[in-house]
C-alpha atoms as a PDB file:
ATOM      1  CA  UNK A   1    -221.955 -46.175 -86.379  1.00  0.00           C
ATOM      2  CA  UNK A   2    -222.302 -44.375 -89.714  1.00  0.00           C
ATOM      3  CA  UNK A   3    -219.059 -46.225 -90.864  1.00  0.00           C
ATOM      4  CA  UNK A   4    -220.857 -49.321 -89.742  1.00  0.00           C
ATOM      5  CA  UNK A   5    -224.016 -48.319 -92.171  1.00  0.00           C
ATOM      6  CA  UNK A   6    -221.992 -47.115 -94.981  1.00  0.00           C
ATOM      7  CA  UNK A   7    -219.957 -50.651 -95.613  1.00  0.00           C
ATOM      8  CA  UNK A   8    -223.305 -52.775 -94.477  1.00  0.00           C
ATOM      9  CA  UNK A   9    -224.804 -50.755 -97.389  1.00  0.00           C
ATOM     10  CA  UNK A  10    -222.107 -51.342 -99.520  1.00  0.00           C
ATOM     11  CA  UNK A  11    -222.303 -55.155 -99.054  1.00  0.00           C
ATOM     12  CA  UNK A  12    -225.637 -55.502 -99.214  1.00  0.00           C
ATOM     13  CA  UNK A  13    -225.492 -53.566-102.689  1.00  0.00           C
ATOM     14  CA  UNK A  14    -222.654 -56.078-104.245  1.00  0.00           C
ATOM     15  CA  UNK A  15    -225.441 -58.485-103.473  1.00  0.00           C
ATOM     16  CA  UNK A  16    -227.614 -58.863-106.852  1.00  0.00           C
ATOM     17  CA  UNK A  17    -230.374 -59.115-105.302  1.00  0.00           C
ATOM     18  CA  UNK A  18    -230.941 -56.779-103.158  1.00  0.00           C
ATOM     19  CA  UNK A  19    -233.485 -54.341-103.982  1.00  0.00           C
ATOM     20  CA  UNK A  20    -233.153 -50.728-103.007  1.00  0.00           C
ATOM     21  CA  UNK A  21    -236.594 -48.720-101.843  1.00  0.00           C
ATOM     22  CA  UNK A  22    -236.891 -45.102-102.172  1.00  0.00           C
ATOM     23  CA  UNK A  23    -240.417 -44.556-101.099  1.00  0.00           C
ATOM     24  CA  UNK A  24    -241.973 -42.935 -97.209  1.00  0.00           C
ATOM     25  CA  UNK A  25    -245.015 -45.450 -96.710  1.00  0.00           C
ATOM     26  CA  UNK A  26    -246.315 -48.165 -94.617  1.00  0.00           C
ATOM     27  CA  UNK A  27    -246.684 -50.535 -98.047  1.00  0.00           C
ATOM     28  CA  UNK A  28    -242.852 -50.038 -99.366  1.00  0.00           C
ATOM     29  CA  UNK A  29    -242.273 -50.864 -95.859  1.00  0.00           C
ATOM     30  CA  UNK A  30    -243.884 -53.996 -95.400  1.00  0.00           C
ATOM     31  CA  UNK A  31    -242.700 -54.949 -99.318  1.00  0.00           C
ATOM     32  CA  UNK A  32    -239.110 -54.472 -97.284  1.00  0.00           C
ATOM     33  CA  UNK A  33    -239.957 -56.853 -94.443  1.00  0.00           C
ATOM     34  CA  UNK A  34    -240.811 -59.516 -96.983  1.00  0.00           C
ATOM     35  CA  UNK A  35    -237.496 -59.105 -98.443  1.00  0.00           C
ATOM     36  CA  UNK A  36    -234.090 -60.578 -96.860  1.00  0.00           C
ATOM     37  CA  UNK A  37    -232.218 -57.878 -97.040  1.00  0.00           C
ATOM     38  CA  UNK A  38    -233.447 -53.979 -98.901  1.00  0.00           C
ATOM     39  CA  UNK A  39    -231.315 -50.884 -98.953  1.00  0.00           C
ATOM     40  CA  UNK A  40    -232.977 -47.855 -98.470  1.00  0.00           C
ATOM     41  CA  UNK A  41    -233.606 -44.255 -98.897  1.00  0.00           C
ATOM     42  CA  UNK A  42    -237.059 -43.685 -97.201  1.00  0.00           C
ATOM     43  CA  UNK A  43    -238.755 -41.153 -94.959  1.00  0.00           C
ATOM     44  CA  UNK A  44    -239.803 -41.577 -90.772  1.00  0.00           C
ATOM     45  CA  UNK A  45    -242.855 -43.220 -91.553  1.00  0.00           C
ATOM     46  CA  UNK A  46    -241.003 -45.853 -93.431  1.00  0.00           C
ATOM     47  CA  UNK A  47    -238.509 -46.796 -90.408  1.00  0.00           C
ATOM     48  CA  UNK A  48    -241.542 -46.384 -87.971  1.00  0.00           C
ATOM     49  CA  UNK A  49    -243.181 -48.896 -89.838  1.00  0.00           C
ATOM     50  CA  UNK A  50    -240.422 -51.614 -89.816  1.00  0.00           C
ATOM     51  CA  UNK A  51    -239.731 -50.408 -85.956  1.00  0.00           C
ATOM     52  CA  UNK A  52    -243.348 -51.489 -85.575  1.00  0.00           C
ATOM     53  CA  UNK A  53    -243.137 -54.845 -87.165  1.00  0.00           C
ATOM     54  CA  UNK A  54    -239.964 -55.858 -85.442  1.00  0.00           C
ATOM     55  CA  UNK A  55    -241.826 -54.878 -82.104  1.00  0.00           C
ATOM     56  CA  UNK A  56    -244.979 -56.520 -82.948  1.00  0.00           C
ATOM     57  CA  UNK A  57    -243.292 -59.734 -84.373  1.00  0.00           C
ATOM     58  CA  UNK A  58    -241.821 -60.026 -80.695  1.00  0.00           C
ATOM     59  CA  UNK A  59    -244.493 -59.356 -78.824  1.00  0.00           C
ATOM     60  CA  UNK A  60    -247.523 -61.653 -81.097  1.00  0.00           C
ATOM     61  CA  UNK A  61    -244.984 -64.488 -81.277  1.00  0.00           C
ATOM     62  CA  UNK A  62    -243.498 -64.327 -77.564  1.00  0.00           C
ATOM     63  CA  UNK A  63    -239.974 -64.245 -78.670  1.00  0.00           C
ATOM     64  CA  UNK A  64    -237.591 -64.219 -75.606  1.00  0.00           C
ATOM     65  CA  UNK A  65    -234.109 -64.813 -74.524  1.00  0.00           C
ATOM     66  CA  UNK A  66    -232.760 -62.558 -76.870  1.00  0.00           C
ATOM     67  CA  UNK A  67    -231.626 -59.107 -77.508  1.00  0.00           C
ATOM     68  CA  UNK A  68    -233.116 -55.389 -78.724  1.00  0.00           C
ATOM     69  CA  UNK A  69    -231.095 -52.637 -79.300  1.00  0.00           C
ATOM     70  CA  UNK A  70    -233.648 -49.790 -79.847  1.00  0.00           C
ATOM     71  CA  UNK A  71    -232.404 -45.865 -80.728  1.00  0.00           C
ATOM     72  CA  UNK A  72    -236.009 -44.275 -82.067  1.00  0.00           C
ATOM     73  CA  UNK A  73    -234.711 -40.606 -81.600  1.00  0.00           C
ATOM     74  CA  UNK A  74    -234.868 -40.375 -77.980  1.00  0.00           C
ATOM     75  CA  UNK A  75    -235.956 -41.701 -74.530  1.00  0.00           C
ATOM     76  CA  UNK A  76    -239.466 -39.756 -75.241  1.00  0.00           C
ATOM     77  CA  UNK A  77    -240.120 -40.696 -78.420  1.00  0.00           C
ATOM     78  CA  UNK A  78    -239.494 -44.313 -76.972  1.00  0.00           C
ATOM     79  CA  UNK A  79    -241.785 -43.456 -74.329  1.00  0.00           C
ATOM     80  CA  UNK A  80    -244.928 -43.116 -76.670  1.00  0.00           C
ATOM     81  CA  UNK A  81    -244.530 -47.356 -77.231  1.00  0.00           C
ATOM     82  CA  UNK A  82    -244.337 -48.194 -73.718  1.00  0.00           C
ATOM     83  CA  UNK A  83    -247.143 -50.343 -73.661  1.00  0.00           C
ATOM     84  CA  UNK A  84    -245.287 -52.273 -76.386  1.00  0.00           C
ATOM     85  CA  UNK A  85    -242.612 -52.534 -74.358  1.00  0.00           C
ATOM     86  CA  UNK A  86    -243.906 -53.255 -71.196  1.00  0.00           C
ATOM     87  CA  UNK A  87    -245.214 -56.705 -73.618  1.00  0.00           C
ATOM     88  CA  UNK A  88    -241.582 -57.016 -74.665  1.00  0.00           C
ATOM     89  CA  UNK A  89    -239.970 -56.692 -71.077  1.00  0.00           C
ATOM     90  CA  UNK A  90    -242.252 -59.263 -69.874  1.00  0.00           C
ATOM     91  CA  UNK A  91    -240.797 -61.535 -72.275  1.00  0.00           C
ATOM     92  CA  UNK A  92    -237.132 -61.303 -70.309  1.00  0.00           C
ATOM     93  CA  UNK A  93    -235.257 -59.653 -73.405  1.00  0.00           C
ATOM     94  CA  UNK A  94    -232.113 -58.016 -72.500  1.00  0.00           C
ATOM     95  CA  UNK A  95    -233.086 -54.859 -74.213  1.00  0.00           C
ATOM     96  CA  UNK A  96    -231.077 -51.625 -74.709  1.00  0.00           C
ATOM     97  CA  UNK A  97    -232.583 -48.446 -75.113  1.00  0.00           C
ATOM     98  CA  UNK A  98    -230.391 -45.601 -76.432  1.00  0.00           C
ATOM     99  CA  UNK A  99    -231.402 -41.337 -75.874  1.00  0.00           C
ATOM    100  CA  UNK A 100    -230.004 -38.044 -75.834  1.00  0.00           C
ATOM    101  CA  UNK A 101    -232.400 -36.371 -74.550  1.00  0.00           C
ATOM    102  CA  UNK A 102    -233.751 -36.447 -70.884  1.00  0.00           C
ATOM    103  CA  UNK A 103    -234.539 -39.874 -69.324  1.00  0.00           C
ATOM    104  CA  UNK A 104    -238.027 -40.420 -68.033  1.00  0.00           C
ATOM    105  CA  UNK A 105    -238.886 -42.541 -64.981  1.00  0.00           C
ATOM    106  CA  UNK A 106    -237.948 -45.852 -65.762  1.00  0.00           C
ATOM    107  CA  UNK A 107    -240.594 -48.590 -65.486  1.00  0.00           C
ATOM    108  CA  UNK A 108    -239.034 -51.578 -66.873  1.00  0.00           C
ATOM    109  CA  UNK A 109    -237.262 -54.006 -65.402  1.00  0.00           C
ATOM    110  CA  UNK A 110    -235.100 -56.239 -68.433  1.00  0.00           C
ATOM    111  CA  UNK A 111    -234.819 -52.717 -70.785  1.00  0.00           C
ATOM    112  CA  UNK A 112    -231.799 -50.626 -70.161  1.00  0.00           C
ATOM    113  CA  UNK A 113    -231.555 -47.097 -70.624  1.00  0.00           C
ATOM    114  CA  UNK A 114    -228.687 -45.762 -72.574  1.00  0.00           C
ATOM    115  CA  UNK A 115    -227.934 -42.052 -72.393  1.00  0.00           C
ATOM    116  CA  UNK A 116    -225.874 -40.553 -75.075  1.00  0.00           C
ATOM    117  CA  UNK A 117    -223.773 -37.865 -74.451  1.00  0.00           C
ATOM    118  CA  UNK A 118    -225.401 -35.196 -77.093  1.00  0.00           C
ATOM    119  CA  UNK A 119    -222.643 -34.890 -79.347  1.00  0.00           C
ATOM    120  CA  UNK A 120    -222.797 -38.799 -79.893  1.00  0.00           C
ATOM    121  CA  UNK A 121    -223.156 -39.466 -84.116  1.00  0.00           C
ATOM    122  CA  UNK A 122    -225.089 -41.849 -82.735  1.00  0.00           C
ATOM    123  CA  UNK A 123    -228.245 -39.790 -81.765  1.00  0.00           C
ATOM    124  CA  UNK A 124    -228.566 -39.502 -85.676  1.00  0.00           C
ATOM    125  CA  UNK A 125    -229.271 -43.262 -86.323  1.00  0.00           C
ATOM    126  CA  UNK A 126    -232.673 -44.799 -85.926  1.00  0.00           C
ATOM    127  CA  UNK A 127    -232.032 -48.943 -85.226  1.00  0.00           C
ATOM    128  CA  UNK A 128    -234.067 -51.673 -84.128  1.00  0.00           C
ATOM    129  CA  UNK A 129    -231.986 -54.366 -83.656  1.00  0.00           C
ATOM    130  CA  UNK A 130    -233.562 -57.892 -82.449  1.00  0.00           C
ATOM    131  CA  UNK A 131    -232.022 -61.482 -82.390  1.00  0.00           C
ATOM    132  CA  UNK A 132    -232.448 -64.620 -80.588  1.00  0.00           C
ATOM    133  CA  UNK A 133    -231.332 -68.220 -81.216  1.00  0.00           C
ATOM    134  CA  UNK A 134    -234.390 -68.308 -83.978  1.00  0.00           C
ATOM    135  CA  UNK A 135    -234.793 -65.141 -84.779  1.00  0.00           C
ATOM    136  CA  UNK A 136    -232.523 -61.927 -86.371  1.00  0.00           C
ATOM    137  CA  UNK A 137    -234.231 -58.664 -87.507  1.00  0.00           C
ATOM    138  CA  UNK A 138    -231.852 -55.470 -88.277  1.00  0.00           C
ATOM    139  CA  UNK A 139    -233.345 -52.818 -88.953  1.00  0.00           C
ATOM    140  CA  UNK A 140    -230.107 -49.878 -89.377  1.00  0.00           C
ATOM    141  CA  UNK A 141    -230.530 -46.398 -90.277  1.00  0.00           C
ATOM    142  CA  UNK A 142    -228.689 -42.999 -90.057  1.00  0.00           C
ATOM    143  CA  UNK A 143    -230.723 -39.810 -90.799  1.00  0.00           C
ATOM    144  CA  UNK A 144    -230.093 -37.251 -94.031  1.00  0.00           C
ATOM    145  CA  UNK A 145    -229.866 -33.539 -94.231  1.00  0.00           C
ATOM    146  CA  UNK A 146    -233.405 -32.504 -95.092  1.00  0.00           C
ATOM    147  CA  UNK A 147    -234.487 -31.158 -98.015  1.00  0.00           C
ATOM    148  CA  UNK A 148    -235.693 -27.592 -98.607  1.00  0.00           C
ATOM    149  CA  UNK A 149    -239.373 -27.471 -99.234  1.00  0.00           C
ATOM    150  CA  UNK A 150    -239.845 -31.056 -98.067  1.00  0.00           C
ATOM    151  CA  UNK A 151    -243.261 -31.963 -96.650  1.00  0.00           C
ATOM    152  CA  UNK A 152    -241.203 -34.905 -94.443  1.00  0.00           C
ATOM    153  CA  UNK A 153    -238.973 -32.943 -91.687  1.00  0.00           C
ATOM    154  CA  UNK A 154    -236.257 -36.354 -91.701  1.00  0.00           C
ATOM    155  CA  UNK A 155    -234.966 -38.572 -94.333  1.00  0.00           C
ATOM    156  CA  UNK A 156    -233.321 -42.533 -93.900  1.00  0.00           C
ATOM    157  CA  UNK A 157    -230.642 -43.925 -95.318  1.00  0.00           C
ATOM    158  CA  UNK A 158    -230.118 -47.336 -94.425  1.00  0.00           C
ATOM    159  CA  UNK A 159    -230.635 -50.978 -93.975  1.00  0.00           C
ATOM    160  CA  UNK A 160    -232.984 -54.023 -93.464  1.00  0.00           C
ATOM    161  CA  UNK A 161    -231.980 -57.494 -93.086  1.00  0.00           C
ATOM    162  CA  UNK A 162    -233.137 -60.892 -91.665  1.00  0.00           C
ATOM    163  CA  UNK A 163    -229.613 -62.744 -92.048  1.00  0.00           C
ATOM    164  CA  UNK A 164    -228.061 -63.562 -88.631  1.00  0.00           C
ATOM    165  CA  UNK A 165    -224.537 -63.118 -89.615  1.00  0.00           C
ATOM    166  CA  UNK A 166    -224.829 -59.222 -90.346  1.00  0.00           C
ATOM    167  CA  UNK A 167    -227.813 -58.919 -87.485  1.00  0.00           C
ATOM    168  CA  UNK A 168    -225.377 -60.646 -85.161  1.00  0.00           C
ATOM    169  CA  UNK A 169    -222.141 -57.761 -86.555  1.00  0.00           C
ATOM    170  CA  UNK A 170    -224.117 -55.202 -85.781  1.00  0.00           C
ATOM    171  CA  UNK A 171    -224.951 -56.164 -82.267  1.00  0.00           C
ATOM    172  CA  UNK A 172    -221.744 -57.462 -81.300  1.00  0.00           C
ATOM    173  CA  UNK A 173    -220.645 -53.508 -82.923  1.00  0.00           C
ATOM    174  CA  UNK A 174    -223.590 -52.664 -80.228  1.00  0.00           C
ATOM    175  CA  UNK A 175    -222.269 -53.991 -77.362  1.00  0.00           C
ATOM    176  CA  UNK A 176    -218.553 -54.347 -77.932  1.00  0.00           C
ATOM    177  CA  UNK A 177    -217.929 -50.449 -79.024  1.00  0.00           C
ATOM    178  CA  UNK A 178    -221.326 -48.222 -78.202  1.00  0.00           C
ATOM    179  CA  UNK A 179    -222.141 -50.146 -74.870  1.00  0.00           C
ATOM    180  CA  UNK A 180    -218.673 -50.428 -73.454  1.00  0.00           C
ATOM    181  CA  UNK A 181    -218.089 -46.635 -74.212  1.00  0.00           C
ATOM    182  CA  UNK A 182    -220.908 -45.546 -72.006  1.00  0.00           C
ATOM    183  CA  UNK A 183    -220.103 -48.227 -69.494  1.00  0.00           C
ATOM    184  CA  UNK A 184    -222.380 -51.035 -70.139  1.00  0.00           C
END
């Protein structure tokens, strides 16, 4: 997956206009969602916020018939937005949830769990990954070494865009490599 960042990144930066945001709030996050595509360097509040928006965006305008991969650090950390997702299962999206850590009762009925295997590179990333036959959000990060004497414990590196052809790469990358690994 980090290879999958790392040239996304790099193509997205050939593009003149893509802006890069270096910043840890809720407002350089919503000036990314405005934006087709940003490039990043942010802190956890940053890719909660755009987590957020892609979650709320489903859920206010009903999308369905479409798929979510979701990695937010963890089956329990996903656990805190169940409500939101008990809105988005409702909504019969074939949703994937991916977790290294322990999985918790499972109450949904069209969201997969994915367990990780703990070594997986893939516990480091942070995606929210949403498209339908209207609609593509990507939201693509992998977490940086912090820094000493940092007041945020992680760091992002990564990617937003709304174009379907690199929203539909990364989910076909989704399911054809990191879902049929782990049997899916």
């Amino acid at each position: 997956m980090n290879d999958l960042i790392e040239r996304t990144i790099e193509f997205l930066a050939k593009q003149k206009a893509v802006p890069e945001v270096k910043g840890t709030g809720g407002a350089e996050a919503e000036l990314a969602a405005r934006q087709t595509d940003t490039v990043f360097v942010a802190g956890a509040f940053f890719v909660e916020k755009l987590t957020y928006m892609i979650e709320e965006r489903i859920i206010k305008e009903r999308l369905s018939n479409g798929r979510l991969f979701i990695n937010v650090h963890g089956f329990a950390n996903f656990m805190k937005r169940r409500k939101r997702y008990e809105a988005i299962d409702e909504l019969e999206n074939q949703v994937f949830v991916y977790g290294a850590d322990e999985r918790p009762e499972w109450p949904f009925k069209h969201a997969k769990p994915v367990p990780l295997n703990p070594a997986d590179e893939l516990k480091s990333c942070w995606f929210a990954v949403y498209v339908n036959d209207k609609t593509s959000c990507c939201l693509v990060a992998r977490r940086l070494k912090g820094r000493p004497q940092s007041v945020e414990k992680y760091r992002f590196r990564g990617f937003w865009t709304t174009r379907p052809q690199i929203t539909h790469y990364v989910c076909d990358y989704l399911v054809r490599v990191v879902n049929a690994q782990y049997g899916l």
